[in-house]
N, C-alpha and C. Protein backbone atom coordinates (compact mmCIF):
# COMPACT_ATOMS: atom_id res chain seq x y z
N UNK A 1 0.81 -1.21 0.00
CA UNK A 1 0.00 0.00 0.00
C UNK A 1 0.85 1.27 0.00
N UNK A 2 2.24 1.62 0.91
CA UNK A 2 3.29 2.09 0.36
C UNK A 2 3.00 3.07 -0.75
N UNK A 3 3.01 1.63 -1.43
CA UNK A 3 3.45 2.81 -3.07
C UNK A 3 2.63 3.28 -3.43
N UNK A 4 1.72 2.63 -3.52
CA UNK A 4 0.42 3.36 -3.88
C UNK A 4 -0.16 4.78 -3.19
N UNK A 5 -0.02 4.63 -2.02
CA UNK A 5 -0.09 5.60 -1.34
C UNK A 5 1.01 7.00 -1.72
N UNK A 6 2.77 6.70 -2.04
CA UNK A 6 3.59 7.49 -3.11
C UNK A 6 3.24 7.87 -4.39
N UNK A 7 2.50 7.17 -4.92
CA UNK A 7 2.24 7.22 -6.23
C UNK A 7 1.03 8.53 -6.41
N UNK A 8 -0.12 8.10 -5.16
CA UNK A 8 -1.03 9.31 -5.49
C UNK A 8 -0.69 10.28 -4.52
N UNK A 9 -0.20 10.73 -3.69
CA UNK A 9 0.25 11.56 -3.39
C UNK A 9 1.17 12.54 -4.36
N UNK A 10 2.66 11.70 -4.66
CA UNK A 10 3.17 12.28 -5.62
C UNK A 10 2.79 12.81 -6.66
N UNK A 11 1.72 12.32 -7.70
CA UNK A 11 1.04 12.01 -8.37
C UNK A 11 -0.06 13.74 -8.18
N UNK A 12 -0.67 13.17 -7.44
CA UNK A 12 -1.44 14.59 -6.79
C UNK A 12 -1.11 15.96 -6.75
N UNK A 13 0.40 16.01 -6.23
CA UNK A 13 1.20 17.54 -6.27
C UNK A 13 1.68 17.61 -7.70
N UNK A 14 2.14 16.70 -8.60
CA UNK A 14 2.26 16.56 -10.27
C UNK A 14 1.03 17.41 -10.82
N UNK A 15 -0.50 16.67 -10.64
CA UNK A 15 -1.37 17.38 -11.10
C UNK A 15 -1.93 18.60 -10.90
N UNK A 16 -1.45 19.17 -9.51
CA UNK A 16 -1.60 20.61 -9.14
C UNK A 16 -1.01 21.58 -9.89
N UNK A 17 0.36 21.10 -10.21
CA UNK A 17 1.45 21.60 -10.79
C UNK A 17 1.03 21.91 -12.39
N UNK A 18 0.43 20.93 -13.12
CA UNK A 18 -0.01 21.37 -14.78
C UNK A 18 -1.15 21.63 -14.58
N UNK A 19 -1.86 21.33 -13.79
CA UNK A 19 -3.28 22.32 -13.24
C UNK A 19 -2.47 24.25 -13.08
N UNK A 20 -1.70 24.30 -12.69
CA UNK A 20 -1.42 25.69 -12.05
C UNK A 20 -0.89 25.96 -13.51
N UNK A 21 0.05 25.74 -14.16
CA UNK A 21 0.58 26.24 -15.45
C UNK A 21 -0.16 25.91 -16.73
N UNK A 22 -1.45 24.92 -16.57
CA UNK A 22 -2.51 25.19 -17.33
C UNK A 22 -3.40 26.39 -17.37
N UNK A 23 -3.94 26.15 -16.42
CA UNK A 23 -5.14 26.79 -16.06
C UNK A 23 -5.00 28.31 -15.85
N UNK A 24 -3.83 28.51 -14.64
CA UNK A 24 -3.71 29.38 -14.32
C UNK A 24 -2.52 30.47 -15.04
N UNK A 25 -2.25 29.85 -16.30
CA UNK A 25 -1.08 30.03 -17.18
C UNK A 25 -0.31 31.15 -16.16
N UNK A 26 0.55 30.23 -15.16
CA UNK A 26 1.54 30.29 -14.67
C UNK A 26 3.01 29.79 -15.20
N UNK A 27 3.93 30.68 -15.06
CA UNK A 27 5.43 29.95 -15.74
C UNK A 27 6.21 29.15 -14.88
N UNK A 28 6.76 28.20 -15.28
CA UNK A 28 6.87 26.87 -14.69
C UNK A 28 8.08 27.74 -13.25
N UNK A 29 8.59 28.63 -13.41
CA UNK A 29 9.34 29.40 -12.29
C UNK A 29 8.54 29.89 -10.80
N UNK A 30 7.49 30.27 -11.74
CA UNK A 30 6.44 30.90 -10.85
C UNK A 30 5.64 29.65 -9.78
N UNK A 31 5.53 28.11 -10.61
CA UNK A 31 5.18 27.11 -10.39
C UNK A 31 6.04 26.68 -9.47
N UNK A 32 7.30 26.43 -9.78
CA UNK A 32 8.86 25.70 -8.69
C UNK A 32 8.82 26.83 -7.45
N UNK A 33 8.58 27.69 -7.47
CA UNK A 33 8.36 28.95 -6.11
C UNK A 33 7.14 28.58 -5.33
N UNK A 34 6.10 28.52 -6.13
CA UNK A 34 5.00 28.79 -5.13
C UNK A 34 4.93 26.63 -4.45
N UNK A 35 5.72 25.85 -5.05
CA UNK A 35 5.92 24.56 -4.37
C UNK A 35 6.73 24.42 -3.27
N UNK A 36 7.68 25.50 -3.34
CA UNK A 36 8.64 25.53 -2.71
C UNK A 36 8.38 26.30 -1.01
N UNK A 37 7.41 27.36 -1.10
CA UNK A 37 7.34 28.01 -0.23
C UNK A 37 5.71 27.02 0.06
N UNK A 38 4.90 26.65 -0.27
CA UNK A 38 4.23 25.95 -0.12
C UNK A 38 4.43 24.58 0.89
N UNK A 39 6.06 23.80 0.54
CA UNK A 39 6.13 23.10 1.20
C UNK A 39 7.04 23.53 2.66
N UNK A 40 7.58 24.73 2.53
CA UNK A 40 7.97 25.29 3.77
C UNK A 40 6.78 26.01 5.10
N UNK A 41 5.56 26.28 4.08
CA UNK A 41 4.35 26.97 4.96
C UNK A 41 3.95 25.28 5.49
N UNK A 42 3.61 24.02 5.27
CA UNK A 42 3.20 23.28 5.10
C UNK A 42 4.12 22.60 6.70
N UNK A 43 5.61 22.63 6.56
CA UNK A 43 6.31 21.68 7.56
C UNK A 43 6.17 22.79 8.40
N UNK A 44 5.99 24.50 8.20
CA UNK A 44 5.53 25.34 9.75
C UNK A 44 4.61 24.90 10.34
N UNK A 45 3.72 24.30 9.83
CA UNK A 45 2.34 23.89 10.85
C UNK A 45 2.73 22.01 11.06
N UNK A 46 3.73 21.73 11.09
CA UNK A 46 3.81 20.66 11.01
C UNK A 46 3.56 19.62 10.41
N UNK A 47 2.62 20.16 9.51
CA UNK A 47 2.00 18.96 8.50
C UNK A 47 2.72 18.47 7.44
N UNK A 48 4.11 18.76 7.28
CA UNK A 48 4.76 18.12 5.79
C UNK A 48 5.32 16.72 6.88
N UNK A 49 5.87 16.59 7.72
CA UNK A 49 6.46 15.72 8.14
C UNK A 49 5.05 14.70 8.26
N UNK A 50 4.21 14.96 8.31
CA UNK A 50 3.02 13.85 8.35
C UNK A 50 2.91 13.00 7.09
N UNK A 51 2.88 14.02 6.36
CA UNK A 51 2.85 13.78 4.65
C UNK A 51 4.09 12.81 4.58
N UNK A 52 4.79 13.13 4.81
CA UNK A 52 6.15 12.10 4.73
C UNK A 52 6.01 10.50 5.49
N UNK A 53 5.36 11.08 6.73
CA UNK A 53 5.23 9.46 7.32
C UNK A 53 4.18 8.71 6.58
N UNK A 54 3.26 9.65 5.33
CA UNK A 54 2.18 8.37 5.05
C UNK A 54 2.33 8.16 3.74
N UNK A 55 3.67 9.21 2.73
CA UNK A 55 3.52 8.99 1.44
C UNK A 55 4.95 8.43 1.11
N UNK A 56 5.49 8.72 1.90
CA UNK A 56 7.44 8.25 1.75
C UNK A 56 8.04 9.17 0.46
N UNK A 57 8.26 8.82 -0.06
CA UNK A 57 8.58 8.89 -1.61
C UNK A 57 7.62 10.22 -2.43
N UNK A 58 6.76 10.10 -2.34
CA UNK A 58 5.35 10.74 -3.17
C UNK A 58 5.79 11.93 -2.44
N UNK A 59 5.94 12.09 -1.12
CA UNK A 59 6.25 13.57 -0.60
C UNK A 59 7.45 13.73 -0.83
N UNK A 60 8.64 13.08 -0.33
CA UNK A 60 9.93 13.56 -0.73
C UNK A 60 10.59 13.97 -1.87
N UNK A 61 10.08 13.38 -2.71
CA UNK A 61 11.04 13.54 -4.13
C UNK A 61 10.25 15.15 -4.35
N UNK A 62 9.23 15.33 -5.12
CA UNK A 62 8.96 16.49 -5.32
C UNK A 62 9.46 18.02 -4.95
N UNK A 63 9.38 18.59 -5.34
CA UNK A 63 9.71 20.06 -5.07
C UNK A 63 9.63 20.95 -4.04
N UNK A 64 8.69 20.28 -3.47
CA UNK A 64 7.41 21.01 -2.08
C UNK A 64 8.56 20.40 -1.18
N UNK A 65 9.38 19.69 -0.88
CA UNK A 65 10.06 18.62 -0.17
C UNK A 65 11.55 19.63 -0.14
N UNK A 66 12.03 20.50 -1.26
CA UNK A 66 13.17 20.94 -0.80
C UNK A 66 12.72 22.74 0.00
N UNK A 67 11.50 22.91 0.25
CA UNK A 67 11.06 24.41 1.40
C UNK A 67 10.96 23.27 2.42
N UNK A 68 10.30 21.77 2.78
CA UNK A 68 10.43 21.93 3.98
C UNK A 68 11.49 21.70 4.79
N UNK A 69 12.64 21.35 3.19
CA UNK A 69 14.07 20.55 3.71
C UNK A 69 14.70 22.14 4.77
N UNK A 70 14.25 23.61 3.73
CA UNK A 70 14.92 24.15 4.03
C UNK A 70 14.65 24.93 5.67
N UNK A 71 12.69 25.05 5.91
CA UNK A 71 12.19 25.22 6.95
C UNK A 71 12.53 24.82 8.22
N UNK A 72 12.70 23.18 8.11
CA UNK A 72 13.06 22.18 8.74
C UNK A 72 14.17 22.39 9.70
N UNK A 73 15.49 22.25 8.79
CA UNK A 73 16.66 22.72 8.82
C UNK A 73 16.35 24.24 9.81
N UNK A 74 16.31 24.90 9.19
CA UNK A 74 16.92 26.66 9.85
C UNK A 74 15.73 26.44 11.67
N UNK A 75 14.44 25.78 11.50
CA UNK A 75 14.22 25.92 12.83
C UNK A 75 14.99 24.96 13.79
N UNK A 76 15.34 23.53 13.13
CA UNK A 76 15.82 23.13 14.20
C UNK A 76 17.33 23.36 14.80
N UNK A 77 18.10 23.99 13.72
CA UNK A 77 19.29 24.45 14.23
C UNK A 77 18.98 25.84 15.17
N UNK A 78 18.23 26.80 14.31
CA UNK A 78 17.59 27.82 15.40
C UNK A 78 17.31 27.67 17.05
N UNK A 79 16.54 26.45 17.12
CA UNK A 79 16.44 26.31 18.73
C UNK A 79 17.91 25.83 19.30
N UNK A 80 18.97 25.20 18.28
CA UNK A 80 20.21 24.66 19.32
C UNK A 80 21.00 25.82 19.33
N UNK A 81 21.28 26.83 18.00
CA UNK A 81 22.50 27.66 18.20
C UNK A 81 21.36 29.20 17.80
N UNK A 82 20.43 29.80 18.17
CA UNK A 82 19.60 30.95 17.79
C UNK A 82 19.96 31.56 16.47
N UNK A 83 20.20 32.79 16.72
CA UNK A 83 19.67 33.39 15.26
C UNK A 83 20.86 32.86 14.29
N UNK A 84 21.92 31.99 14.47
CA UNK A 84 23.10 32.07 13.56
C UNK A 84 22.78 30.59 13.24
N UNK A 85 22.04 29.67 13.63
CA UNK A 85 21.64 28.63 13.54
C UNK A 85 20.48 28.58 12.18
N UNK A 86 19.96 29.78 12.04
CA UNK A 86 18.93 29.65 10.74
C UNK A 86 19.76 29.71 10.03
N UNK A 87 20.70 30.30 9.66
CA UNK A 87 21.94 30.20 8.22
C UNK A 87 22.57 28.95 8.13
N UNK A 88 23.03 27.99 9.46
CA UNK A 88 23.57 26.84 9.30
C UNK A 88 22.04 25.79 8.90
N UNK A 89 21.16 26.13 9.49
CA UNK A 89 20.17 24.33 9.12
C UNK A 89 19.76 24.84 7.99
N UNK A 90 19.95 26.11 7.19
CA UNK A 90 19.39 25.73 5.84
C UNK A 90 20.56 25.32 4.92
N UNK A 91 21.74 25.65 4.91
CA UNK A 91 22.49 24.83 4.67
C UNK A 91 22.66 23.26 4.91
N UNK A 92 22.89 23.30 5.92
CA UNK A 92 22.97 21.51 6.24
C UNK A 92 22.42 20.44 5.86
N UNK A 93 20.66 20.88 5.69
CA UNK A 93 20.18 19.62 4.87
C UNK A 93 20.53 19.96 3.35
N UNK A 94 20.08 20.89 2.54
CA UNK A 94 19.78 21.11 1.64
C UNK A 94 21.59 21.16 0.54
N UNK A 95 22.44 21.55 1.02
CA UNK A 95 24.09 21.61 0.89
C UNK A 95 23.78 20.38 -0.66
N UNK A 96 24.07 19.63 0.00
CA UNK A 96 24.41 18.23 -0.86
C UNK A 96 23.05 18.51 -2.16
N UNK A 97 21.76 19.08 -2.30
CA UNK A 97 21.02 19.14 -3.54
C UNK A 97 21.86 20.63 -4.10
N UNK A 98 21.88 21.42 -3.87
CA UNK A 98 22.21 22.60 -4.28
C UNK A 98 23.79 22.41 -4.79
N UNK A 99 24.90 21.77 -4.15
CA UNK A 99 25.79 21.61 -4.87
C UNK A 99 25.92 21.00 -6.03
N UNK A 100 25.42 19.52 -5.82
CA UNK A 100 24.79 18.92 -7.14
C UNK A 100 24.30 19.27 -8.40
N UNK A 101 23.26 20.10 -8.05
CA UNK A 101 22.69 21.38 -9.11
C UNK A 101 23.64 22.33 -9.65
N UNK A 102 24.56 23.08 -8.89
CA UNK A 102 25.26 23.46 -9.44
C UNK A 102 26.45 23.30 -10.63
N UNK A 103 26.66 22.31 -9.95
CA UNK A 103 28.12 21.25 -10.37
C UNK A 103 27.53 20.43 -11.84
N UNK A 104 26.43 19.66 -12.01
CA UNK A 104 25.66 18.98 -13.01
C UNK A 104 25.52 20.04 -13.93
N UNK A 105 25.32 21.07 -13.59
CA UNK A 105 24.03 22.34 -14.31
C UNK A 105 25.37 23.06 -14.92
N UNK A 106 26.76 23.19 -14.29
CA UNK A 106 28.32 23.54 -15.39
C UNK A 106 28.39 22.34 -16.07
N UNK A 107 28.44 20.97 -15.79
CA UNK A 107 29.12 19.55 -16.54
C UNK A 107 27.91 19.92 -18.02
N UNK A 108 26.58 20.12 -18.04
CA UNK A 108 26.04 20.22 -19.31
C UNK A 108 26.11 21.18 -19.77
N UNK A 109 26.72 22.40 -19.23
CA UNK A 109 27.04 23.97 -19.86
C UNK A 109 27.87 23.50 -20.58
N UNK A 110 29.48 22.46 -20.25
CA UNK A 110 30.08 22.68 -20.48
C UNK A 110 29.94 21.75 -22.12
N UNK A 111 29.35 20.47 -21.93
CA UNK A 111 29.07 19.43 -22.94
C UNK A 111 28.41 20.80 -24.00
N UNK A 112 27.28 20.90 -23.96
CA UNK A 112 26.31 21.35 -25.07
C UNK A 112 26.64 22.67 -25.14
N UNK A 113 27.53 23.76 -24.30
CA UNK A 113 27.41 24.80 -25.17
C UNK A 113 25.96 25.87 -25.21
N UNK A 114 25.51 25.86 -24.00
CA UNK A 114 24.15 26.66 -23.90
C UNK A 114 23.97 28.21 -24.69
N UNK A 115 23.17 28.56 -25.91
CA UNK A 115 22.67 29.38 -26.04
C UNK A 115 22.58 30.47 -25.32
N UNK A 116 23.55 31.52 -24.87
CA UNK A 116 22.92 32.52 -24.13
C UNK A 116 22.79 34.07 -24.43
């Protein structure tokens, strides 16, 4: 049940997503923002970590998953080290996607030669 349970969940925030840049002819930037802060408003009230215990996968992978990585992060370092602690926990989880991105996002600059 697991997956299934990943599948429409995941599945679910997918269809919000071409629902919003259908419908609401939103640009897919405007779309990756409002998921993003969406899933950071979402782990403030506590409710993304719920989402996680019942969808696994379906919540994590998605987009909504790197605001609450970053929410997450800055409060709980916040309560151990205060205000200098929100700059370290949003780093700490999130470090390892954002370098990646970076680093991948030069290796195909460098292959193909991007148009700019």
């Amino acid at each position: 049940m697991e997956y299934l349970y990943a599948f429409l969940v995941g599945g679910a925030i997918c269809v919000a997503g071409q629902l919003l840049l259908d419908a609401a002819k939103l640009t897919p930037a405007h779309v990756t923002s409002l998921f993003v802060v969406a899933g950071a408003v979402l782990d403030g009230f506590g409710l993304y970590d719920k989402l996680i215990e019942f969808a696994g996968a379906g919540a994590t992978v998605p987009i909504t998953s790197f605001g609450h990585s970053l929410l997450h992060g800055a409060m709980e370092q916040a309560d151990e080290h205060g205000f200098i602690g929100i700059a370290m926990g949003i780093f700490e989880l999130t470090s390892a996607g954002i370098s990646s991105a970076i680093l991948f996002a030069f290796i195909i600059a460098v292959i193909f030669k991007p148009k700019g």
